[in-house]
N, C-alpha and C. Protein backbone atom coordinates (compact mmCIF):
# COMPACT_ATOMS: atom_id res chain seq x y z
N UNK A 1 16.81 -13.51 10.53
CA UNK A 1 16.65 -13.00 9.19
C UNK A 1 17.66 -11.87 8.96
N UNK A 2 18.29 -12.19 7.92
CA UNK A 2 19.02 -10.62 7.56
C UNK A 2 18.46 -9.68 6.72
N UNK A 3 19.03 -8.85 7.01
CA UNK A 3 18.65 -6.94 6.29
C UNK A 3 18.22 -7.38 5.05
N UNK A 4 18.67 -7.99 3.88
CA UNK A 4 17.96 -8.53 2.61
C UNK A 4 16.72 -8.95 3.11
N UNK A 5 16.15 -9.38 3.70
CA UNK A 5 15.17 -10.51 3.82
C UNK A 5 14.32 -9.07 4.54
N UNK A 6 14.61 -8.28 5.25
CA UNK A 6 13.38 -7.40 5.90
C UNK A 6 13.28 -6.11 4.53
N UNK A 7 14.29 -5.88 3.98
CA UNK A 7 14.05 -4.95 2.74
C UNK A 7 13.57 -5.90 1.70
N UNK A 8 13.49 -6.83 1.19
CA UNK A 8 12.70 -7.50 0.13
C UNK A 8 11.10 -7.66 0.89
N UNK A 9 10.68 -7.79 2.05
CA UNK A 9 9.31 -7.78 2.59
C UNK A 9 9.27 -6.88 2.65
N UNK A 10 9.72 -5.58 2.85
CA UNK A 10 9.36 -4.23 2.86
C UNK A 10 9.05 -3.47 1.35
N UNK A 11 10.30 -4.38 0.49
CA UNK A 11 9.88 -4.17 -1.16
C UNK A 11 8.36 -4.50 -1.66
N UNK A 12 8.02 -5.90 -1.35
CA UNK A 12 6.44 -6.42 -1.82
C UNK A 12 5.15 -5.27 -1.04
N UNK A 13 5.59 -5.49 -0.07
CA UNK A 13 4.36 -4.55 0.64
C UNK A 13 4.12 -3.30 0.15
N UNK A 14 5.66 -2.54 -0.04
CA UNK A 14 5.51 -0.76 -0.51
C UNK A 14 4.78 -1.40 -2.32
N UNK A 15 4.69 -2.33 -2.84
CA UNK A 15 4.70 -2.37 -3.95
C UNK A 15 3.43 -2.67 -4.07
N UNK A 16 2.40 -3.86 -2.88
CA UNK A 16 0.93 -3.56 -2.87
C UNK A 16 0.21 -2.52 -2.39
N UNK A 17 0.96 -1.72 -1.71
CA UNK A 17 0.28 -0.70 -1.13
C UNK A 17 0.21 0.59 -2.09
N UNK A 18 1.23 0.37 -3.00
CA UNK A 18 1.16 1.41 -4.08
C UNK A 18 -0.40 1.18 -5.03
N UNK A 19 -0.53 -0.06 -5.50
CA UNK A 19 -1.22 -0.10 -6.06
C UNK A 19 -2.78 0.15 -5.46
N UNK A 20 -2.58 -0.05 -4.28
CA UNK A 20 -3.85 0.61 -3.44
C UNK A 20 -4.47 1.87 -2.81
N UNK A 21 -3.27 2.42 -2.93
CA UNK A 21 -3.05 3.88 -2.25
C UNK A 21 -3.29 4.75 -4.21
N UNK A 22 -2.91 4.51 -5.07
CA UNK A 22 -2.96 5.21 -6.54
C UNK A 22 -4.28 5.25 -6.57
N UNK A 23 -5.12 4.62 -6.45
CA UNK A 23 -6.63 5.35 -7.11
C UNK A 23 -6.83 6.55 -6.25
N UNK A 24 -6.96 7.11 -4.84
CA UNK A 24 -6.92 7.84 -4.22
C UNK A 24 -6.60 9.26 -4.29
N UNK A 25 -7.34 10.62 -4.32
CA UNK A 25 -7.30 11.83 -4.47
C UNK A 25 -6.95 12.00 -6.13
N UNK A 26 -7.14 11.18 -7.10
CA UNK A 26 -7.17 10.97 -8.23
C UNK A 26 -8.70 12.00 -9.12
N UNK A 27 -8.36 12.63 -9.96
CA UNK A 27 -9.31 13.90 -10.49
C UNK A 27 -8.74 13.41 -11.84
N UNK A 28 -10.63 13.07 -12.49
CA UNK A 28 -10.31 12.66 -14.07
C UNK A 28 -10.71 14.86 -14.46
N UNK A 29 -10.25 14.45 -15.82
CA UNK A 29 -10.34 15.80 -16.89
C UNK A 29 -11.78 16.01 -16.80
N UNK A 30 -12.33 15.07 -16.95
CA UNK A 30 -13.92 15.49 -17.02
C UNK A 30 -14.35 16.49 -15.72
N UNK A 31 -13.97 15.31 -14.40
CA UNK A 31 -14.92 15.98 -13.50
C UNK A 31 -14.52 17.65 -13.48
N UNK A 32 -12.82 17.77 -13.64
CA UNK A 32 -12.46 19.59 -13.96
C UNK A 32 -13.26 20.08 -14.56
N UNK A 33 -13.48 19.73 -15.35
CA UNK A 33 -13.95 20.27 -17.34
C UNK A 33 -13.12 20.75 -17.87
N UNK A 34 -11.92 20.46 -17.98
CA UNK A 34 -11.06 20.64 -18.64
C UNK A 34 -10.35 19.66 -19.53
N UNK A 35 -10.74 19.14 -20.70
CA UNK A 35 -10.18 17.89 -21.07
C UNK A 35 -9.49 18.77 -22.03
N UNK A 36 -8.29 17.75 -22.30
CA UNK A 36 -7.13 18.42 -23.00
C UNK A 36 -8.06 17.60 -24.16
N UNK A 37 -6.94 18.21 -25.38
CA UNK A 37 -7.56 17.82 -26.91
C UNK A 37 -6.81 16.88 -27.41
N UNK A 38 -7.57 15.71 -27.92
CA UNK A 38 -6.27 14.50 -28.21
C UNK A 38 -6.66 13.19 -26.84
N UNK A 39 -7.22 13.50 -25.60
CA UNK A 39 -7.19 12.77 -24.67
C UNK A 39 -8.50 11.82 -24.10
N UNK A 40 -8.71 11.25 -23.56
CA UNK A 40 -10.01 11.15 -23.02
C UNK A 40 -9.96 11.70 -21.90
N UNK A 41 -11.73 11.99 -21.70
CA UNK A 41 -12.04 12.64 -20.73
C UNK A 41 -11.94 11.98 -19.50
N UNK A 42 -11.73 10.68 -19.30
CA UNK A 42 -11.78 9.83 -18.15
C UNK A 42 -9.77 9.87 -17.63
N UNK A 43 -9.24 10.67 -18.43
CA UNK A 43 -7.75 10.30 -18.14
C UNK A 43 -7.46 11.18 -16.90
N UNK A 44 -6.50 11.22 -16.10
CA UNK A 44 -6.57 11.84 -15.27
C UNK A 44 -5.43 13.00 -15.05
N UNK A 45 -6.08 14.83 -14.09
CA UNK A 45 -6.02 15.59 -14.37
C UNK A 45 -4.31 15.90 -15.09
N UNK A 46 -4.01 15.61 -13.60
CA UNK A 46 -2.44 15.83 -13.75
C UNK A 46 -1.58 14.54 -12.92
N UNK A 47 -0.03 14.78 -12.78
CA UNK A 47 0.53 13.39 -12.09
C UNK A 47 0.26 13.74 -10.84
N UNK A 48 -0.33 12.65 -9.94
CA UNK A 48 -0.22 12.86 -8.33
C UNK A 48 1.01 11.72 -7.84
N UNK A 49 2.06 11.80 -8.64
CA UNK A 49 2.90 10.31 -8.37
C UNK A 49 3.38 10.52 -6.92
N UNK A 50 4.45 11.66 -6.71
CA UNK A 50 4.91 11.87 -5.72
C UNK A 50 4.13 12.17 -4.41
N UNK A 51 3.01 12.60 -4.62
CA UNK A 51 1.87 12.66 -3.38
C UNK A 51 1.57 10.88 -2.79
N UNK A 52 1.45 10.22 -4.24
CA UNK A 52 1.37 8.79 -4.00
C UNK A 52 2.43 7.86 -3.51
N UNK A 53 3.14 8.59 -3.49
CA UNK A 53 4.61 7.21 -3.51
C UNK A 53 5.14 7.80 -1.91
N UNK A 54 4.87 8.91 -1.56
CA UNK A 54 4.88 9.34 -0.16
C UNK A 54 3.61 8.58 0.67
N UNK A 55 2.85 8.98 0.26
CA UNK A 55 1.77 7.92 1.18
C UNK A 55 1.89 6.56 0.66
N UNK A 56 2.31 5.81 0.17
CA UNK A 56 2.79 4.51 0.03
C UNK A 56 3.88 4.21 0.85
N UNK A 57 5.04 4.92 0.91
CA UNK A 57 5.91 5.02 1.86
C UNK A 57 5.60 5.08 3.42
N UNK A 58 4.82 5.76 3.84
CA UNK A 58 4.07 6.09 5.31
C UNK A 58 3.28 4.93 5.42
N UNK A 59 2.47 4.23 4.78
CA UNK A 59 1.35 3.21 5.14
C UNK A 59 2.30 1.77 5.18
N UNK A 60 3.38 1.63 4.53
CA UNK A 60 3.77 0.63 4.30
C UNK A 60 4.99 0.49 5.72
N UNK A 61 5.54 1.76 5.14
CA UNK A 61 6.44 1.61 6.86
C UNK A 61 5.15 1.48 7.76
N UNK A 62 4.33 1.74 8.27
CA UNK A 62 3.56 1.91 9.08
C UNK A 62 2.79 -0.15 9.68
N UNK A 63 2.92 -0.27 8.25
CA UNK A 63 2.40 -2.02 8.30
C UNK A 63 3.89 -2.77 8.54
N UNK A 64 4.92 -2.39 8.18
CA UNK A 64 6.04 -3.26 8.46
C UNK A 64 6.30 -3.18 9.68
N UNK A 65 6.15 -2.05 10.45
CA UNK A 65 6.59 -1.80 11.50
C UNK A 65 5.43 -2.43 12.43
N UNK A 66 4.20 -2.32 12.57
CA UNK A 66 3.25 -3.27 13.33
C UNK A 66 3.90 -4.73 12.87
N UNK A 67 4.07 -5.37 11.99
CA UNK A 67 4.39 -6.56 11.70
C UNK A 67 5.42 -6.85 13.11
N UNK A 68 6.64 -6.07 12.56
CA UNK A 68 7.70 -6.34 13.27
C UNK A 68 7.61 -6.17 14.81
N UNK A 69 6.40 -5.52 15.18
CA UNK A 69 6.26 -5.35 16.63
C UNK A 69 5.68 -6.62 16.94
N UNK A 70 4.66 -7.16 16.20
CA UNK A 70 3.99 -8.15 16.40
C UNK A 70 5.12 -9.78 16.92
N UNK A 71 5.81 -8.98 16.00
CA UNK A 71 6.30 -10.60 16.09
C UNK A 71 7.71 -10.45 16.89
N UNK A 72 8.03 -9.25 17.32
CA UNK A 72 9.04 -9.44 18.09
C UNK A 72 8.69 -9.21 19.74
N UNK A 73 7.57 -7.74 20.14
CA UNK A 73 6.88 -8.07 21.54
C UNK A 73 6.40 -9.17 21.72
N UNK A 74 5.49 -9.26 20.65
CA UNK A 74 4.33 -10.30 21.26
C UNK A 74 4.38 -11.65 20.91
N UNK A 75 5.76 -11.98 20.57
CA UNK A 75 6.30 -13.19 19.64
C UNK A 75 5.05 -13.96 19.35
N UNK A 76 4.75 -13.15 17.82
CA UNK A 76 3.40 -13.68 16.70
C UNK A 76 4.12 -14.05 15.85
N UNK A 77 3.74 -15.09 15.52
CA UNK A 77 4.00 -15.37 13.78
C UNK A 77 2.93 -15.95 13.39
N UNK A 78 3.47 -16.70 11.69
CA UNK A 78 2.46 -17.06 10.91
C UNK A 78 2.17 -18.96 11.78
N UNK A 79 3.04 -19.26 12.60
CA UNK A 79 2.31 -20.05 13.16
C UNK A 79 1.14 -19.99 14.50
N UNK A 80 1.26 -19.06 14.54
CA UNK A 80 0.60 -18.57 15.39
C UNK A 80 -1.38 -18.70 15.00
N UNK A 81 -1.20 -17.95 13.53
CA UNK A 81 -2.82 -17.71 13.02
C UNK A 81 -3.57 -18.62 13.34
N UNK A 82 -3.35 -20.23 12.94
CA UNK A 82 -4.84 -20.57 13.08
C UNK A 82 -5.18 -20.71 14.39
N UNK A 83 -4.90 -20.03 15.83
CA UNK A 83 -4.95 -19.50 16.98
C UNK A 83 -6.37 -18.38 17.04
N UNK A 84 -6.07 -17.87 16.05
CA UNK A 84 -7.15 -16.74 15.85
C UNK A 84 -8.20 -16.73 14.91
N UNK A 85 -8.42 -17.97 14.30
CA UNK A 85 -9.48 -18.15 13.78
C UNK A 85 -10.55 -19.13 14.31
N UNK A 86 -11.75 -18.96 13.94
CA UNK A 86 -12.35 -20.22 14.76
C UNK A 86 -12.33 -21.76 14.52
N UNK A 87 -12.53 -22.34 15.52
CA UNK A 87 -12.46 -24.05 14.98
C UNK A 87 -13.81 -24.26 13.86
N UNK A 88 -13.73 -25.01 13.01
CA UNK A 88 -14.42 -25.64 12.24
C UNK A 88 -15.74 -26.63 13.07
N UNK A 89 -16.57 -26.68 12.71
CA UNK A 89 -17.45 -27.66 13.68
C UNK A 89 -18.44 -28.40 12.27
């Protein structure tokens, strides 16, 4: 595989993990009591983007890099799985 091919899998993953890692340490206006005027109270306080996009960064390197161990120590791949699931009976 070339460098395109491990940065485009590294692209999808940082890009689900974003969306999983964003609800997290998230503070609506309400629970403050501070709702601005004009807003709803459920919107949230202030931006936590960069707190988020750093821990998206860490979890995602963190899963690419088990991946890549996986499959280069322990030569795993995706043919490998149904190995690890049980037989059907």
């Amino acid at each position: 595989m070339s460098w395109v091919t491990y940065f485009a899998i590294y692209f999808i993953v940082w890009w689900i993990t974003l969306f999983a890692v964003l609800p997290f340490g998230l503070k609506t206006q309400d629970e403050n009591e501070e709702v601005t005027l004009g807003t709803v109270s459920s919107a949230p306080r202030g931006p936590h983007v960069l707190r988020a996009m750093l821990w998206t960064t860490l979890v995602s390197m963190l899963i690419c890099a088990s991946a890549y161990g996986l499959a280069t120590w322990l030569d795993l791949g995706l043919d490998d799985l149904p190995h690890f699931l049980p037989e059907p009976k």
